[in-house]
C-alpha atoms as a PDB file:
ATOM      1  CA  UNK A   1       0.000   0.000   0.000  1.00  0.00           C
ATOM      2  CA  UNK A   2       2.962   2.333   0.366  1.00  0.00           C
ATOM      3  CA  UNK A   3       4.377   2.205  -3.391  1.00  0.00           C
ATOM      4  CA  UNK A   4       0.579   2.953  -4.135  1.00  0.00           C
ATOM      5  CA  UNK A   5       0.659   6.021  -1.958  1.00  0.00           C
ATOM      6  CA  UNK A   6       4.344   7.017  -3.488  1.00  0.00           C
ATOM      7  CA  UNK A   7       3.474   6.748  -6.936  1.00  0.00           C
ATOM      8  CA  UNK A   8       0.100   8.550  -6.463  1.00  0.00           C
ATOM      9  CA  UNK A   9       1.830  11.539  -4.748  1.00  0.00           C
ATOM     10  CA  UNK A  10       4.420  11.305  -7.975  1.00  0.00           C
ATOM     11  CA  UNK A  11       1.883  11.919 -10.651  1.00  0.00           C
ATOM     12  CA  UNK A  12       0.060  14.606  -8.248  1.00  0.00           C
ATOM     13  CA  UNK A  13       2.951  16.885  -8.300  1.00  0.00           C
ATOM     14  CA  UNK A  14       3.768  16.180 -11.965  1.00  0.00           C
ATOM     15  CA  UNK A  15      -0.294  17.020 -12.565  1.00  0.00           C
ATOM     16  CA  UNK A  16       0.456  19.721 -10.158  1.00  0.00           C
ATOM     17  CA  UNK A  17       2.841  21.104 -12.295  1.00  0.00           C
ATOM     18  CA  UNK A  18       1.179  20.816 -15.686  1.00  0.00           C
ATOM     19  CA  UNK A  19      -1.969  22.075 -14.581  1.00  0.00           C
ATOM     20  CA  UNK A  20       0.126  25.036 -13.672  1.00  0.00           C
ATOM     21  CA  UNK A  21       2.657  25.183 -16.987  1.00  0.00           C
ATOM     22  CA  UNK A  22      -0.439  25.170 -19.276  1.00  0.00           C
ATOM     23  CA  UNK A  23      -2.746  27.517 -16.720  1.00  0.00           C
ATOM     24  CA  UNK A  24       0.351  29.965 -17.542  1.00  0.00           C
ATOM     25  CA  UNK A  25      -0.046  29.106 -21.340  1.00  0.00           C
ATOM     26  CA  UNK A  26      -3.142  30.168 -21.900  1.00  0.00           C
ATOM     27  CA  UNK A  27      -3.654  33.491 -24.012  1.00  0.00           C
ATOM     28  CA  UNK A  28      -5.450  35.856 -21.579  1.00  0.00           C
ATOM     29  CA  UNK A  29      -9.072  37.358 -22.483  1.00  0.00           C
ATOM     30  CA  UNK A  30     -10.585  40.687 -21.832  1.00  0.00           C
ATOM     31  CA  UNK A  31     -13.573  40.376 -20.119  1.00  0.00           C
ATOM     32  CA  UNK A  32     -15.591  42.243 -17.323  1.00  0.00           C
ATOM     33  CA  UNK A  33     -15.292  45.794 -16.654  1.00  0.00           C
ATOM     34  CA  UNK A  34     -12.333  46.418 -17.750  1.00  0.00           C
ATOM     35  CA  UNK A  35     -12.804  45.049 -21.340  1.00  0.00           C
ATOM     36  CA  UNK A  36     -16.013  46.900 -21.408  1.00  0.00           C
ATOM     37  CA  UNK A  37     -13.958  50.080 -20.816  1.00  0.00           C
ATOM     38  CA  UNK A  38     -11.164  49.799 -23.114  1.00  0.00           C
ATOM     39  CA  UNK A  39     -13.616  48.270 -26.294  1.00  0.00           C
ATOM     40  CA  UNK A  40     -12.793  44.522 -26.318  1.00  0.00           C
ATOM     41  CA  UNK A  41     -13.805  43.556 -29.837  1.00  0.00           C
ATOM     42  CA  UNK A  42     -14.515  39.872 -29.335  1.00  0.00           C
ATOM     43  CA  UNK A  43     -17.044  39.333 -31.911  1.00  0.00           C
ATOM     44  CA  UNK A  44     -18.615  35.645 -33.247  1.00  0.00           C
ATOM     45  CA  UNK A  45     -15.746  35.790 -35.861  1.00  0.00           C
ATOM     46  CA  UNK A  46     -13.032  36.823 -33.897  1.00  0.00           C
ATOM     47  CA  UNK A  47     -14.072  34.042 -31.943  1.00  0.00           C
ATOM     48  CA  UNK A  48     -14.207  31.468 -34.539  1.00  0.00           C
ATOM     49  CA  UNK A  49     -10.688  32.242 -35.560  1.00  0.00           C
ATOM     50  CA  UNK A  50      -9.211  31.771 -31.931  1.00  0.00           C
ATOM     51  CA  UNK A  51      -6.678  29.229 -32.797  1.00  0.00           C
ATOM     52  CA  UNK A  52      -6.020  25.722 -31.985  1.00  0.00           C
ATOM     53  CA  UNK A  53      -3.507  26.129 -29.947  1.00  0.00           C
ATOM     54  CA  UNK A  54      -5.612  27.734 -27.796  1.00  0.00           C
ATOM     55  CA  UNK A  55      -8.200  25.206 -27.797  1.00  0.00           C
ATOM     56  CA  UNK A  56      -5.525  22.140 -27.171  1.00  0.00           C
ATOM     57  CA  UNK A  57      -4.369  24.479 -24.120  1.00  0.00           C
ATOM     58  CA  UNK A  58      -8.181  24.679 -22.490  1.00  0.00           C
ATOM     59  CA  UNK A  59      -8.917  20.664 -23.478  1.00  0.00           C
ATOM     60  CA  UNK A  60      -5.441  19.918 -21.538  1.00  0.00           C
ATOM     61  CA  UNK A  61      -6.415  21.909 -18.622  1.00  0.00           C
ATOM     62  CA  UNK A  62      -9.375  20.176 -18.469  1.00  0.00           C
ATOM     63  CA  UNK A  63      -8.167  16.628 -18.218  1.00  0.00           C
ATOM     64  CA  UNK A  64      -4.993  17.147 -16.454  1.00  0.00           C
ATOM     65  CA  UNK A  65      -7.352  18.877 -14.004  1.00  0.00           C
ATOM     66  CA  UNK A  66      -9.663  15.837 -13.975  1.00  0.00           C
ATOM     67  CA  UNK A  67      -6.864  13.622 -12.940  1.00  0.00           C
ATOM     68  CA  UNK A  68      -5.455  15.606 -10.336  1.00  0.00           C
ATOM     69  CA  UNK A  69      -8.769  15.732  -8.718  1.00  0.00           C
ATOM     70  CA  UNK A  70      -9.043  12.264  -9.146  1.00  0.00           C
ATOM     71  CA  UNK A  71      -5.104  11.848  -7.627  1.00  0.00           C
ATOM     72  CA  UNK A  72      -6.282  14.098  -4.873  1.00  0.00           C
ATOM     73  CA  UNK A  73      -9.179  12.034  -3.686  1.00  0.00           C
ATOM     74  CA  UNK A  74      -7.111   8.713  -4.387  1.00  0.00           C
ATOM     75  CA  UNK A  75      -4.428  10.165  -1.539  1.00  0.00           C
ATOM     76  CA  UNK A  76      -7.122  11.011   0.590  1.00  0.00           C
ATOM     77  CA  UNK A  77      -8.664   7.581   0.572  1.00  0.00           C
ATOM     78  CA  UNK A  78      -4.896   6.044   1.112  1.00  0.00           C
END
């Protein structure tokens, strides 16, 4: 039961870190007040040409967030 608990808390920090790297990665968007104020110009085609690199970056934040949770409540369980 103790290589299961050392290899779980393994890939939790190397999720941990991940989740953080591609967090970091992400393009940042205008929104709220402030892009209100300063005339963000996100319209349905500006939209539909946000790349795919941006896409990959939310899908991998997604999963990678999906298995730390799932690492986290593993460890807890331990």
């Amino acid at each position: 039961m103790e290589v299961v608990k050392i290899i779980a808390t393994v890939l939790e920090v190397i999720a941990s870190v991940l989740l953080v790297l591609v967090v970091l990665l992400q393009s940042g968007k205008e929104s709220g007040l402030s892009g209100a104020i300063s005339g963000n110009s996100d319209s349905y085609m500006n939209k539909s040409k946000m790349g795919g690199w941006d896409k990959k970056l939310a899908s991998a934040t997604k999963w990678i967030a999906l298995v730390w949770i799932v690492l986290t409540l593993l460890l807890s369980l331990i």
